[in-house]
Protein backbone atom coordinates (compact mmCIF):
# COMPACT_ATOMS: atom_id res chain seq x y z
CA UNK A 1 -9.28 -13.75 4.93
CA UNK A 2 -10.22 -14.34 8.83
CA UNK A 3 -13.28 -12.45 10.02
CA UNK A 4 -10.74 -10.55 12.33
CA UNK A 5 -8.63 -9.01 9.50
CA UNK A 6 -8.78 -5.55 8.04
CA UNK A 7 -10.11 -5.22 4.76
CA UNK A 8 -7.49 -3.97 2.22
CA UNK A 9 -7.84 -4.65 -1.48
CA UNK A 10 -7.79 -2.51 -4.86
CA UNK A 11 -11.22 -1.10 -3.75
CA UNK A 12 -11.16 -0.02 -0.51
CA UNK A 13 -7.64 0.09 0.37
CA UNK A 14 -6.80 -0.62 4.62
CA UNK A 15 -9.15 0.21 6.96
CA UNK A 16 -9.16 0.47 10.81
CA UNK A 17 -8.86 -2.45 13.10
CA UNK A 18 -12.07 -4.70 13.59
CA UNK A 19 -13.46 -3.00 17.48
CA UNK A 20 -12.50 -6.60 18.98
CA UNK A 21 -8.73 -6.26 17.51
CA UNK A 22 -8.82 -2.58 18.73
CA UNK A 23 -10.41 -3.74 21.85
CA UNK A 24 -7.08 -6.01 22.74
CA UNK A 25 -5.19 -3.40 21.70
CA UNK A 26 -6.84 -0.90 23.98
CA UNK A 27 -6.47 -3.39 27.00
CA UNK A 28 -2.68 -3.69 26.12
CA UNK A 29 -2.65 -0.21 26.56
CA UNK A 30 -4.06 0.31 29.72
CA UNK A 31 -1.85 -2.67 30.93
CA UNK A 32 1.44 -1.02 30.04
CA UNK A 33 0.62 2.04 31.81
CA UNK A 34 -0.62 0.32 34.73
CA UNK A 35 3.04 -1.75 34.29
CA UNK A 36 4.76 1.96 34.24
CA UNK A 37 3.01 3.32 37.34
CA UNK A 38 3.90 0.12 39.79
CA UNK A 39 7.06 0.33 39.71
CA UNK A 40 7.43 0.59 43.01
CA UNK A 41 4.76 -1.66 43.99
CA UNK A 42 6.37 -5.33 43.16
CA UNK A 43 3.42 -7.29 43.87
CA UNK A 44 1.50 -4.90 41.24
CA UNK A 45 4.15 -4.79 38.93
CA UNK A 46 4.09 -8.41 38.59
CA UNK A 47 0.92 -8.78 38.28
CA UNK A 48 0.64 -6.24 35.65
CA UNK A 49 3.71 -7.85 33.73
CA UNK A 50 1.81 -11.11 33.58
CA UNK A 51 -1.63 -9.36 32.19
CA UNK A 52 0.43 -7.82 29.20
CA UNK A 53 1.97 -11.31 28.46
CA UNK A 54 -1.46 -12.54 28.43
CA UNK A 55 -3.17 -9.67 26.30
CA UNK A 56 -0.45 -10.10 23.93
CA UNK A 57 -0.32 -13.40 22.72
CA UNK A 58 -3.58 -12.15 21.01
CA UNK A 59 -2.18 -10.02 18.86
CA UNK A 60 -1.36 -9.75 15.72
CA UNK A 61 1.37 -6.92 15.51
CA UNK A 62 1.68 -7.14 11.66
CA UNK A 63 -2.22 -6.87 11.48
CA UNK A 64 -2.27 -3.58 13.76
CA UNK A 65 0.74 -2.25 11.36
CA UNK A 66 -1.24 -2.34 8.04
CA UNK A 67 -4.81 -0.86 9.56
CA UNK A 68 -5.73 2.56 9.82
CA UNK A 69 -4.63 4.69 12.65
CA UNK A 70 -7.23 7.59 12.21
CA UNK A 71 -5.93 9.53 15.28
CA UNK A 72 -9.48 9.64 17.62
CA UNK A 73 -9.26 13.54 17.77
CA UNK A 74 -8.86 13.73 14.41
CA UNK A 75 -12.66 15.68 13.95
CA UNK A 76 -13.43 17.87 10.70
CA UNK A 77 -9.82 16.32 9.76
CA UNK A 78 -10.57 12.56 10.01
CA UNK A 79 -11.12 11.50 5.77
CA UNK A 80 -7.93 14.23 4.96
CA UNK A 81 -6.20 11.93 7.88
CA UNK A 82 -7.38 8.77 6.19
CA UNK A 83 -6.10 9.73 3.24
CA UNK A 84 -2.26 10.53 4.51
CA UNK A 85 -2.47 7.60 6.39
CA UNK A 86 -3.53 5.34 2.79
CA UNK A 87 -0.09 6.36 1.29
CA UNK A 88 1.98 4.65 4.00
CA UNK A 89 3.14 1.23 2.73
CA UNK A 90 2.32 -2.36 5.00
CA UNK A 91 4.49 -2.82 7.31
CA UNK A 92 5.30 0.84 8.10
CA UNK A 93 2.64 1.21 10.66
CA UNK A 94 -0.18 3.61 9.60
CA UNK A 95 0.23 6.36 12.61
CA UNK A 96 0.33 9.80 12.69
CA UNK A 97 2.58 10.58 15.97
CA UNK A 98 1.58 14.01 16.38
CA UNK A 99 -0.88 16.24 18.22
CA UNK A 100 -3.93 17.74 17.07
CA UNK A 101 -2.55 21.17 16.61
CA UNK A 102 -0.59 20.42 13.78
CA UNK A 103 -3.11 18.23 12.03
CA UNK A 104 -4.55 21.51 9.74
CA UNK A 105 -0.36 21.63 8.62
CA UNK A 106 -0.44 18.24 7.71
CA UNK A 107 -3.47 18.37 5.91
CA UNK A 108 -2.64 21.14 3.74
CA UNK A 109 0.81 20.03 2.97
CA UNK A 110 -0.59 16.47 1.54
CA UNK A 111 -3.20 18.66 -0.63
CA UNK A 112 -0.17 20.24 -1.99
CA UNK A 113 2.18 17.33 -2.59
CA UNK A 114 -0.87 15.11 -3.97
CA UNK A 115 -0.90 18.10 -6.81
CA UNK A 116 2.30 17.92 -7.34
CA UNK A 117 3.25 13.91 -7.10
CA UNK A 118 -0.29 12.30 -7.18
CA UNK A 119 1.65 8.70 -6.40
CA UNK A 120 3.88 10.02 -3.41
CA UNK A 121 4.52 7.88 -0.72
CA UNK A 122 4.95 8.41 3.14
CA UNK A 123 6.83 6.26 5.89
CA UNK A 124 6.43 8.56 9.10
CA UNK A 125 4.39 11.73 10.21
CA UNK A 126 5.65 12.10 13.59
CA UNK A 127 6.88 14.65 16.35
CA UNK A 128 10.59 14.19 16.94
CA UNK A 129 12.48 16.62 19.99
CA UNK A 130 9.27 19.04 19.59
CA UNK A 131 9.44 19.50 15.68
CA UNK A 132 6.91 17.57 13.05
CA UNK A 133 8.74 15.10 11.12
CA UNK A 134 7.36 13.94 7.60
CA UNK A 135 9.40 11.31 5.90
CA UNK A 136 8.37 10.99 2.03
CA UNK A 137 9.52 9.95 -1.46
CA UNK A 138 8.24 10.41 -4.66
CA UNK A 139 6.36 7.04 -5.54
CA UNK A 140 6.80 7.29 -8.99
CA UNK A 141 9.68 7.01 -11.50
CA UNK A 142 10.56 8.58 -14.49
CA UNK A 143 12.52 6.80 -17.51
CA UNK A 144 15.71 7.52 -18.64
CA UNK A 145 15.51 7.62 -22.69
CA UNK A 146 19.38 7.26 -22.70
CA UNK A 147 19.06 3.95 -20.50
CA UNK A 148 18.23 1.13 -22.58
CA UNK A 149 17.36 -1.14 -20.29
CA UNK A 150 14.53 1.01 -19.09
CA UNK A 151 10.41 1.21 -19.51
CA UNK A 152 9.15 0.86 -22.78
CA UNK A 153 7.61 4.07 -21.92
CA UNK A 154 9.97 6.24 -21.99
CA UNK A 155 8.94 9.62 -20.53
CA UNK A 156 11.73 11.71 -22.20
CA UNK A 157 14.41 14.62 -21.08
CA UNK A 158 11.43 16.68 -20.32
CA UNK A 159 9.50 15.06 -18.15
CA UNK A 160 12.30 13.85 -16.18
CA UNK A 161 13.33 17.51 -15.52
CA UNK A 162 9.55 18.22 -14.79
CA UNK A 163 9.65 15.54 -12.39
CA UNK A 164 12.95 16.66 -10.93
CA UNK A 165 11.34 19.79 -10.74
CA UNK A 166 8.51 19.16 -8.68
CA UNK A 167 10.39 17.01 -6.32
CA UNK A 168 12.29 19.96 -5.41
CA UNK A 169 9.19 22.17 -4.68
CA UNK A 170 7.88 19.18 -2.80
CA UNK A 171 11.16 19.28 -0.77
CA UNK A 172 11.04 22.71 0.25
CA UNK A 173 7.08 23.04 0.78
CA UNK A 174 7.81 19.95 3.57
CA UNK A 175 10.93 21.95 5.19
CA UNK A 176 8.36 25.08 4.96
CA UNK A 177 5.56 23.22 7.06
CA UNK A 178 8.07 21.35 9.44
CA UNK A 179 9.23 25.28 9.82
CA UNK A 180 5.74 26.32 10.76
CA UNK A 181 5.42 23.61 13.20
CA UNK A 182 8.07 24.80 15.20
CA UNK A 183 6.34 27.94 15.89
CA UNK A 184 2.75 26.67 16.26
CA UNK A 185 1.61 24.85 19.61
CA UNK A 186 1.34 21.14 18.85
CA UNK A 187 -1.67 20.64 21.54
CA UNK A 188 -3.91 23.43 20.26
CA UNK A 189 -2.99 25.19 16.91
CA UNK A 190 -1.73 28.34 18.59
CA UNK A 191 1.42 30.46 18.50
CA UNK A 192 4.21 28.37 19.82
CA UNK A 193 7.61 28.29 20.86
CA UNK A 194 10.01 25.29 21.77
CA UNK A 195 9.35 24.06 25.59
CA UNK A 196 11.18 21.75 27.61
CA UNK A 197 10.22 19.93 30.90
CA UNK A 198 12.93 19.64 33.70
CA UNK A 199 13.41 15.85 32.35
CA UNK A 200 14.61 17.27 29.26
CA UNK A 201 11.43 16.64 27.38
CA UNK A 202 10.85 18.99 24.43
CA UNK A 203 7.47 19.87 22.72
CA UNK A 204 5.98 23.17 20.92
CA UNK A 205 3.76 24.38 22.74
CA UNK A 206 1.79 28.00 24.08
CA UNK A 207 2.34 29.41 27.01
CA UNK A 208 -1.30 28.43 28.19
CA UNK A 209 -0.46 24.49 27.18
CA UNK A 210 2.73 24.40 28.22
CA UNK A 211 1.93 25.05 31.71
CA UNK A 212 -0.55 22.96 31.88
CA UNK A 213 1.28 20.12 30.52
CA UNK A 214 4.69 20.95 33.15
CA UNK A 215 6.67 22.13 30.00
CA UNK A 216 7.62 25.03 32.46
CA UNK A 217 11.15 25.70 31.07
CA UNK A 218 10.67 27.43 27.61
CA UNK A 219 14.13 27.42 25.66
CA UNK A 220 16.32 30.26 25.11
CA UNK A 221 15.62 32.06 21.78
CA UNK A 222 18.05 31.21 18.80
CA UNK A 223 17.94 27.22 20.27
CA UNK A 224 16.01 24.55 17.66
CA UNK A 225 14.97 21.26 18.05
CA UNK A 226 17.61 18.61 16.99
């Protein structure tokens, strides 16, 4: 293991980026958006285009994928963060691609699928045309008795409809958060409805957010996000 590389074994499990990774990272970052806002300058744009070639033959994107994306506004909901993020597999990238408003949703809905299937897995928690977005599957199998080329083990009839069971629950509590979501501003936790910018940009948002943000074109009632 290089003194650069996250730490991610049995014990600990991954951790965040070493600071001089995330440091690289950070300055890749600020040279992208420096890239998006010259594009009308060529001379900058150039420049800018040969600073992110630079920066990012430095990097090591599989390395950033498998470390721990604790969102920096994560607050009172950083170690429930750390632990959704755990339960996404290498190579996934551990992100969570929403705002801080829907953190306390996310939180609650992993206490209640970690009762249910302790070994679930995640791929993506993510905002997707202004809804939340939380891609799962059960991490765990149970054992046909009838197969016989399965476990040893075998789990029986019952637990297999247990299982079955609880899958089902954990399908609808997800669809019942993702629901909640939609009405509860992304930005700050509050009420929410679906917004749109003039771009066709969609987020949920309050009224107070939204116009700060220039999501000035709230949709009409009855419309979702795709």
């Amino acid at each position: 293991m290089n003194e650069g590389d996250p730490v991610d074994d049995a014990a600990t499990g991954p951790t965040t980026l070493p600071r001089d990774v995330q440091a690289r990272w950070d300055t890749l970052a600020d040279t992208v958006r420096h890239l998006a806002s010259a594009t009308d300058d060529a001379e900058g744009f150039q420049g800018a285009w040969n600073a992110m070639r630079l920066v990012g033959r430095n990097i090591d994107d599989q390395q950033s994928l498998d470390a721990l994306h604790v969102p920096e506004d994560a607050g009172e909901h950083a170690d429930a963060l750390r632990g959704i993020l755990v339960r996404i597999p290498d190579g996934w990238g551990r992100w969570i691609s929403c705002s801080r408003g829907w953190y306390p949703l996310l939180v609650e809905l992993d206490e209640q699928l970690r009762a249910l299937l302790p070994n679930y897995l995640i791929y993506q928690v993510k905002e997707k045309f202004g809804g939340l977005r939380y891609y799962w599957e059960p991490g765990e199998e149970a054992h046909d008795p009838s197969d016989p080329g399965g476990e040893a083990a075998v789990d029986g009839e019952a637990a297999i409809a247990e299982r079955e069971r609880r899958i089902e629950l954990v399908h609808k509590l997800v669809a019942s958060v993702e629901r909640r979501a939609g009405v509860t501003c992304e930005l700050c936790g509050a009420a929410g409805r679906l917004h749109r910018t003039p771009a066709g940009r969609y987020k949920t948002l309050c009224p107070d957010c939204a116009e700060r943000e220039g999501y000035v074109h709230p949709t009409p009632p009855g419309i979702a996000s795709h």
